[in-house]
C-alpha atoms as a PDB file:
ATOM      1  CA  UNK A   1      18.214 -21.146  31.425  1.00  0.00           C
ATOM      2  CA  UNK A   2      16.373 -17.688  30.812  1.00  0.00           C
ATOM      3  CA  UNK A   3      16.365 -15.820  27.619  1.00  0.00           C
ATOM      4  CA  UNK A   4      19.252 -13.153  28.826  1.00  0.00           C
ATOM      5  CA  UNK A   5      21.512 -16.069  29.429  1.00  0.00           C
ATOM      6  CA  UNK A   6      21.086 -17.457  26.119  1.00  0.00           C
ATOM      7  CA  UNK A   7      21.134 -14.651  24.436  1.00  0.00           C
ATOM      8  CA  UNK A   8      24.551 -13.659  26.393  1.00  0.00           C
ATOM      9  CA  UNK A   9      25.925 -17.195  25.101  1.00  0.00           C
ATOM     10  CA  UNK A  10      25.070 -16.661  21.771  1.00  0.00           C
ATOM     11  CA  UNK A  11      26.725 -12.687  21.361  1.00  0.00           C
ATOM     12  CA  UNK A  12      29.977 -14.838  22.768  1.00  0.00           C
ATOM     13  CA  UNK A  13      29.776 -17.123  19.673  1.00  0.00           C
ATOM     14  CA  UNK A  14      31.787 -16.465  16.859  1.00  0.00           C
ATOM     15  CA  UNK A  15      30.072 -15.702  13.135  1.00  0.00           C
ATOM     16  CA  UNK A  16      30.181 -17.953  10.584  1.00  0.00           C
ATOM     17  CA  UNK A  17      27.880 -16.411   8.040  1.00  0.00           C
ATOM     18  CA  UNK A  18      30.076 -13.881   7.042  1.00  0.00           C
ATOM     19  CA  UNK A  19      30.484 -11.309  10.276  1.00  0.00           C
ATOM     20  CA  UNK A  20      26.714 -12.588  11.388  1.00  0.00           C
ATOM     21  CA  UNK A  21      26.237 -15.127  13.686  1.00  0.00           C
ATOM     22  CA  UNK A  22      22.766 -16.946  12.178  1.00  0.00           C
ATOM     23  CA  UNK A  23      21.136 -18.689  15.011  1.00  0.00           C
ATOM     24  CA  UNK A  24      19.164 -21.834  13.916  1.00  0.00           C
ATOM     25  CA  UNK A  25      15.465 -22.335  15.398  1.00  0.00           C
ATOM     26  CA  UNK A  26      14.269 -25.764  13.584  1.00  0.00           C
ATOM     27  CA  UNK A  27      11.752 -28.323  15.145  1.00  0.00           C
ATOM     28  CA  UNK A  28       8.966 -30.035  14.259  1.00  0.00           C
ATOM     29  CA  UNK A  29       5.601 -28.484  13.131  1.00  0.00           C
ATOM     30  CA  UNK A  30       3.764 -27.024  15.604  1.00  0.00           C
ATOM     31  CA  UNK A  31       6.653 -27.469  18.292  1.00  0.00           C
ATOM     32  CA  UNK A  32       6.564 -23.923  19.426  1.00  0.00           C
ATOM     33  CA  UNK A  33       9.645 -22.445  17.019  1.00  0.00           C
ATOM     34  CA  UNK A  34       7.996 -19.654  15.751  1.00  0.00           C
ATOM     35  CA  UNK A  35       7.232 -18.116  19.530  1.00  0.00           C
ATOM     36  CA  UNK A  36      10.536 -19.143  20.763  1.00  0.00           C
ATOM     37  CA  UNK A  37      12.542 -17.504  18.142  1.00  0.00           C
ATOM     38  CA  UNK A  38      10.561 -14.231  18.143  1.00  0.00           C
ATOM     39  CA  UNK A  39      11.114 -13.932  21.730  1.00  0.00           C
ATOM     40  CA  UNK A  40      15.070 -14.796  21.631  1.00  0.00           C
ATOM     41  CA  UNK A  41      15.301 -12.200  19.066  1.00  0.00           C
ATOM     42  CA  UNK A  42      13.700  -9.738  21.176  1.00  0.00           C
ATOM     43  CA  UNK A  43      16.281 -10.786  24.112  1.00  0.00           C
ATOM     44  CA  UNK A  44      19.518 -10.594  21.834  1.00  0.00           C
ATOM     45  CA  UNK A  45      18.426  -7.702  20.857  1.00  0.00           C
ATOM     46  CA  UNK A  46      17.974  -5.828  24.357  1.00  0.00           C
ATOM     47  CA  UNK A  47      20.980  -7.884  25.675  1.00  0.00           C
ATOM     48  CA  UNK A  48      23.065  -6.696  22.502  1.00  0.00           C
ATOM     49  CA  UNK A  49      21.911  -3.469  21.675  1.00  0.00           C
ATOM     50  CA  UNK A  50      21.041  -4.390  17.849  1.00  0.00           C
ATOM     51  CA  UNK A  51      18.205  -5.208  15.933  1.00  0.00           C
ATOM     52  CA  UNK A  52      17.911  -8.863  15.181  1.00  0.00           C
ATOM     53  CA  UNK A  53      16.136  -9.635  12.234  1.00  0.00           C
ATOM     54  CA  UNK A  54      14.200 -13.467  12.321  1.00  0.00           C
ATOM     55  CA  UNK A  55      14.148 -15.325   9.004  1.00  0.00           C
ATOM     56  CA  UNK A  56      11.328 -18.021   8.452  1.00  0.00           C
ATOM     57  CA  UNK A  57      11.668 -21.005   6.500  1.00  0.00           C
ATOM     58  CA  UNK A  58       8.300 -21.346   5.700  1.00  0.00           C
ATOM     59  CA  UNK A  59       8.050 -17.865   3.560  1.00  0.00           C
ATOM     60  CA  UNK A  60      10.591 -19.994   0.963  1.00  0.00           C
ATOM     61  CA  UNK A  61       8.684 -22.823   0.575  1.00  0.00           C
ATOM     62  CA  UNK A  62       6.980 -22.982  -2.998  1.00  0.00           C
ATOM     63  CA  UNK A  63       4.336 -25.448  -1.904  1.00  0.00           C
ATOM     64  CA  UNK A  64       4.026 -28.493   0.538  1.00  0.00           C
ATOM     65  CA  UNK A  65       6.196 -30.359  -1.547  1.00  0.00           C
ATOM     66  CA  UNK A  66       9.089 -28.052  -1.196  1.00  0.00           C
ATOM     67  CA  UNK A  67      10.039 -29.340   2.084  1.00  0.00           C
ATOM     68  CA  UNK A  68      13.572 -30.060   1.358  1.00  0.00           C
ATOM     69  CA  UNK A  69      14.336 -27.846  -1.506  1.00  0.00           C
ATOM     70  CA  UNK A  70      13.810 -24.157  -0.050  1.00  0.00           C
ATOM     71  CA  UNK A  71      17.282 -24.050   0.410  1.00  0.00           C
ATOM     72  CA  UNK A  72      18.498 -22.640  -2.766  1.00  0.00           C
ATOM     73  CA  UNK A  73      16.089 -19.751  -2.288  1.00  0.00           C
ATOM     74  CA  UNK A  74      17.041 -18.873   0.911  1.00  0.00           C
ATOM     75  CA  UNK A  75      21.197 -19.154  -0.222  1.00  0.00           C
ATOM     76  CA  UNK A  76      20.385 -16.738  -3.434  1.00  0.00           C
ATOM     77  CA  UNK A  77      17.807 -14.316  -1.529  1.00  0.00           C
ATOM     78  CA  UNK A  78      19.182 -14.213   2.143  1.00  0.00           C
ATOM     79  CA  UNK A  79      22.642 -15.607   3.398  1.00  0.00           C
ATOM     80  CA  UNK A  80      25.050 -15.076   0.133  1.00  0.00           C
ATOM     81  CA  UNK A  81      24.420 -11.729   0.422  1.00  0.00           C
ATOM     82  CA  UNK A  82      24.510 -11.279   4.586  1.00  0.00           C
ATOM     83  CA  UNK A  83      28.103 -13.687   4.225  1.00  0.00           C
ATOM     84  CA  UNK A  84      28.969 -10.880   1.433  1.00  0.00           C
ATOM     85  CA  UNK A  85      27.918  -8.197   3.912  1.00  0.00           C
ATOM     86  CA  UNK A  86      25.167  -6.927   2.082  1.00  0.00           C
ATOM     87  CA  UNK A  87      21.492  -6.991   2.679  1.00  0.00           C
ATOM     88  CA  UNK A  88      19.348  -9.927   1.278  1.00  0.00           C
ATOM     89  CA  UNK A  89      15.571  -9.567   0.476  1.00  0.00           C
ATOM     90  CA  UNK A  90      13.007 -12.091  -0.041  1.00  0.00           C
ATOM     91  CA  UNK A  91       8.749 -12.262  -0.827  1.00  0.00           C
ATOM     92  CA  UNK A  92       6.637 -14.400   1.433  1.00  0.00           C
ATOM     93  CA  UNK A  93       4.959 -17.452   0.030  1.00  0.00           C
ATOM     94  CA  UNK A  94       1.225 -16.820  -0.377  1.00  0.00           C
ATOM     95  CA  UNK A  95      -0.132 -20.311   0.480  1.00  0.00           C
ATOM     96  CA  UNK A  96      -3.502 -19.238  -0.811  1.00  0.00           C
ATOM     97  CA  UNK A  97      -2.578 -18.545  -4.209  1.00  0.00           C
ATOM     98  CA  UNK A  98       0.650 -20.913  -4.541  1.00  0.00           C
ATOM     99  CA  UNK A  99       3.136 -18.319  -5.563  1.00  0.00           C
ATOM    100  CA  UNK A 100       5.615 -16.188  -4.172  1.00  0.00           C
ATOM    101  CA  UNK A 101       4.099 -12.649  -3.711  1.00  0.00           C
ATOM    102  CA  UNK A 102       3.646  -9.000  -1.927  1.00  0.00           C
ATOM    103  CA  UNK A 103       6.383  -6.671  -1.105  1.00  0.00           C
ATOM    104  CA  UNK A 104      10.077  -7.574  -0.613  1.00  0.00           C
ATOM    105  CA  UNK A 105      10.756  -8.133   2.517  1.00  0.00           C
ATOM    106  CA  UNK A 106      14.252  -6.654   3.602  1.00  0.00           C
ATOM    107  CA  UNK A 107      16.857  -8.502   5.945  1.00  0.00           C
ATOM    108  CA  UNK A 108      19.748  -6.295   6.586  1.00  0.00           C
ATOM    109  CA  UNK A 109      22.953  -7.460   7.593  1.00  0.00           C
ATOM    110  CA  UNK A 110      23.152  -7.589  11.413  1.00  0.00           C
ATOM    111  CA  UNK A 111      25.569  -9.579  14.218  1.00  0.00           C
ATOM    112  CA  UNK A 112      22.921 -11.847  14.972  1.00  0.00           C
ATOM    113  CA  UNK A 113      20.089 -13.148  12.526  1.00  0.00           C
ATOM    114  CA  UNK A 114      17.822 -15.919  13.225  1.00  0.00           C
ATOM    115  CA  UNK A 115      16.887 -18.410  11.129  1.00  0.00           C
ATOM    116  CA  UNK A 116      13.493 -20.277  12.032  1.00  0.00           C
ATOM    117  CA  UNK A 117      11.446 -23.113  10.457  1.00  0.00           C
ATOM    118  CA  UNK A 118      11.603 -26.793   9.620  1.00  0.00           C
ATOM    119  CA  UNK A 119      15.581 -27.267   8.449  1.00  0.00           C
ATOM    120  CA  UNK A 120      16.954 -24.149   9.569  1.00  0.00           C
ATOM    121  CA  UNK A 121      19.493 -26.413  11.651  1.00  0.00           C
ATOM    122  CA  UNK A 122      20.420 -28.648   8.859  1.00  0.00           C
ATOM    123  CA  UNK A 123      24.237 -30.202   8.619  1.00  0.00           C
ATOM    124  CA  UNK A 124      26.390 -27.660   7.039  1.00  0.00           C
ATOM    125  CA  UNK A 125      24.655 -24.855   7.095  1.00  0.00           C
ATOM    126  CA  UNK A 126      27.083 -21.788   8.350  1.00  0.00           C
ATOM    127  CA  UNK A 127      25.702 -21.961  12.098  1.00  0.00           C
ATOM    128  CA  UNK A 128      26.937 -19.923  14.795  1.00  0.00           C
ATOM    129  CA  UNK A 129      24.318 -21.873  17.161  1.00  0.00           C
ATOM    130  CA  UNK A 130      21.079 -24.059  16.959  1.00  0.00           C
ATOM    131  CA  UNK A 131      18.373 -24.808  18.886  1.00  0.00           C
ATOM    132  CA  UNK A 132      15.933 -27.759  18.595  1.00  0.00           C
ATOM    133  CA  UNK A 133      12.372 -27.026  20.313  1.00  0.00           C
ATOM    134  CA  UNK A 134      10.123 -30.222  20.848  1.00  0.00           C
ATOM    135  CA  UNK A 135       6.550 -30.786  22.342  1.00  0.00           C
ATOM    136  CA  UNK A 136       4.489 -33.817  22.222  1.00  0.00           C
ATOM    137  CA  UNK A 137       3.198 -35.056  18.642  1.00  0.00           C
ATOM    138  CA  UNK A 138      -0.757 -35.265  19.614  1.00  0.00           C
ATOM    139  CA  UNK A 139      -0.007 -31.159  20.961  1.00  0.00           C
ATOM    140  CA  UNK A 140       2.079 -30.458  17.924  1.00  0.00           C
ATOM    141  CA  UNK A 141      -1.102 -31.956  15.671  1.00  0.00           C
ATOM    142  CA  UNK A 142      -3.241 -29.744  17.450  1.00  0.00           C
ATOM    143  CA  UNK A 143      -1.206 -26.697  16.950  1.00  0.00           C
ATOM    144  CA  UNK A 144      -0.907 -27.176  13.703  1.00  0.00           C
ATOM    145  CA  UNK A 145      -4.637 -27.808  12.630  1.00  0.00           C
ATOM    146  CA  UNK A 146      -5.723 -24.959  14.768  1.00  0.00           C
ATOM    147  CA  UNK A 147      -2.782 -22.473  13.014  1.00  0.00           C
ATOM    148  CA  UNK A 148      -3.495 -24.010   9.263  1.00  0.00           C
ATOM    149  CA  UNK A 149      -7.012 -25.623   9.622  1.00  0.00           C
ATOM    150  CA  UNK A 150      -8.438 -28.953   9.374  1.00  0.00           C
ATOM    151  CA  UNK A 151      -8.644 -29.425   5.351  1.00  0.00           C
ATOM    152  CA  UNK A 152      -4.520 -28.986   5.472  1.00  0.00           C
ATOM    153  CA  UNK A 153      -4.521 -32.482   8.041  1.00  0.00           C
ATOM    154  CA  UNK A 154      -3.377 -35.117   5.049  1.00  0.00           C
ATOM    155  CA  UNK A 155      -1.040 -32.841   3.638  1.00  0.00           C
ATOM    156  CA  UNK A 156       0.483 -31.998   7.310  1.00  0.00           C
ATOM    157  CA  UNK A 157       0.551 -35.783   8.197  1.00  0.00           C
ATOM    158  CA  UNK A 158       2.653 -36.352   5.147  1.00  0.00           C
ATOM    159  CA  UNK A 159       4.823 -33.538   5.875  1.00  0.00           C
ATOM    160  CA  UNK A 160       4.970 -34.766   9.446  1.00  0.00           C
ATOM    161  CA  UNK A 161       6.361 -38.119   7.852  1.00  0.00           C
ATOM    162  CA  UNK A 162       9.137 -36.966   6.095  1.00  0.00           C
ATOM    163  CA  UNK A 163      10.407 -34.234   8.515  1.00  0.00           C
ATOM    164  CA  UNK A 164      10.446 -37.230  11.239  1.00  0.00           C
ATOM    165  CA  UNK A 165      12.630 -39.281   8.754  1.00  0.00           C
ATOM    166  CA  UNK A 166      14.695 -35.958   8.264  1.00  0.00           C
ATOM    167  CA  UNK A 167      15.887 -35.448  11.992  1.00  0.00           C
ATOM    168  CA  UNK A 168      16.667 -38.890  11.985  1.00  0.00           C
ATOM    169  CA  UNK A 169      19.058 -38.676   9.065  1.00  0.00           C
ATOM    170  CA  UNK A 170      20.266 -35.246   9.668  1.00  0.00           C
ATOM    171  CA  UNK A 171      21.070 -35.603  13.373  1.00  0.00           C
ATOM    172  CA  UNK A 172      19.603 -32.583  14.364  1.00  0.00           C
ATOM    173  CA  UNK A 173      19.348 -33.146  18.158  1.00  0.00           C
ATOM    174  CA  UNK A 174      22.381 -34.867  18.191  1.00  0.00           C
ATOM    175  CA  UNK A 175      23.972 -31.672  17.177  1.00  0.00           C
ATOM    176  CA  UNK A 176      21.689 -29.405  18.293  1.00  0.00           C
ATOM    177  CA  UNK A 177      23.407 -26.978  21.238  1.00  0.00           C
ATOM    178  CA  UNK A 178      20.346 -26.441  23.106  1.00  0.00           C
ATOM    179  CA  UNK A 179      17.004 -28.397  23.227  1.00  0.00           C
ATOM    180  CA  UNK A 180      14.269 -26.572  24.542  1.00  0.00           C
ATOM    181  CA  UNK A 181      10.426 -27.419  25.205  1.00  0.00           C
ATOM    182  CA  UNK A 182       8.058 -25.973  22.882  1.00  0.00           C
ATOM    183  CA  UNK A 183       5.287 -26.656  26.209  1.00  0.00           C
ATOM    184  CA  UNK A 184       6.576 -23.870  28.581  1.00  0.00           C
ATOM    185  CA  UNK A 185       5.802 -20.312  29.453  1.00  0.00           C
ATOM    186  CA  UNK A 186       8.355 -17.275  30.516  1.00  0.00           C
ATOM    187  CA  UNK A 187      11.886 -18.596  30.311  1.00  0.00           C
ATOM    188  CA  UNK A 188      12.518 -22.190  28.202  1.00  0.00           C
ATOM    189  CA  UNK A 189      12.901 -24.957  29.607  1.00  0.00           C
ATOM    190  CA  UNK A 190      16.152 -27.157  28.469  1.00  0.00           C
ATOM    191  CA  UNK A 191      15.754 -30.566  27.824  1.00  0.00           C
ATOM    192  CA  UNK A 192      18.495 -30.976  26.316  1.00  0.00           C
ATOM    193  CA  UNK A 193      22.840 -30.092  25.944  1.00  0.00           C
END
């Protein structure tokens, strides 16, 4: 599988978020999302000639304990008004001072927008197509601690809990379309569909 490829699949799909097709990047933290939906963005775009803006899950989250309800947020702020056409807007979560803050960040309506962060492949969201990246837990840990630091540990091994009991009840590799390894460098590596 290389990048062109996927992207190339993808552009074929058909929207279901109004006239955009919003590609799901979820996985576990420190899995590798992050890096493997900036650089599929980057490919759609060249392959399709459009900007493709990526959406994080993480800038909706009001807290650690917002794990599961973001979702609202990101409905209201983001995809009602892409599915309506129109451009949505959010502010980035400023972890340091636990509240939503800076400048609004724009994301215009486009044929492609990615969606990336823990959840962004949930059941029943409007998907045109989702990809699961994984990587072992003990290099997941590590990415993490090194990305958040070391006083965030209890709080991440909690969070690492409940978003292990979450792919389990959602499915998520089960219906993911493609599952790629977060340990790889150049083109992904499928491990799965």
């Amino acid at each position: 599988m290389t990048f062109d490829g996927l992207s190339r699949r993808i552009l074929r799909r058909r929207p279901r978020l109004g006239s955009t097709r919003l590609v799901g990047v979820d996985g576990a933290s420190g899995a590798g999302k992050t890096v493997f939906a900036e650089r599929l963005a980057g490919s759609v775009a060249a392959v399709g000639g459009v900007p493709v803006p990526v959406v994080h899950t993480d800038d909706f989250l009001d807290g650690w304990d917002d794990q599961f309800t973001y979702w609202g947020r990101l409905e209201e702020l983001v995809l009602a008004p892409l599915r309506a056409g129109r451009a949505g807007r959010h502010r980035h979560y400023d972890w340091g001072r636990a509240a939503f803050a800076g400048p609004w960040v724009e994301v215009p309506p486009a044929p492609v927008v990615v969606l990336e962060g823990f959840g962004a492949a949930r059941a029943g969201a409007e998907l045109a197509f989702t990809v699961l990246v994984v990587a072992p837990p003990r290099l997941r840990l590590a990415r993490s601690l090194a990305r958040d630091g070391a006083a965030t540990r209890p709080e991440l091994l909690r969070w690492r809990r409940r978003e292990n009991r979450h792919f389990a009840a959602d499915h998520t590799a089960e219906r993911a379309d493609l599952v790629v390894s977060g340990v790889w460098s150049g083109e992904p590596v499928v491990v799965g569909h």
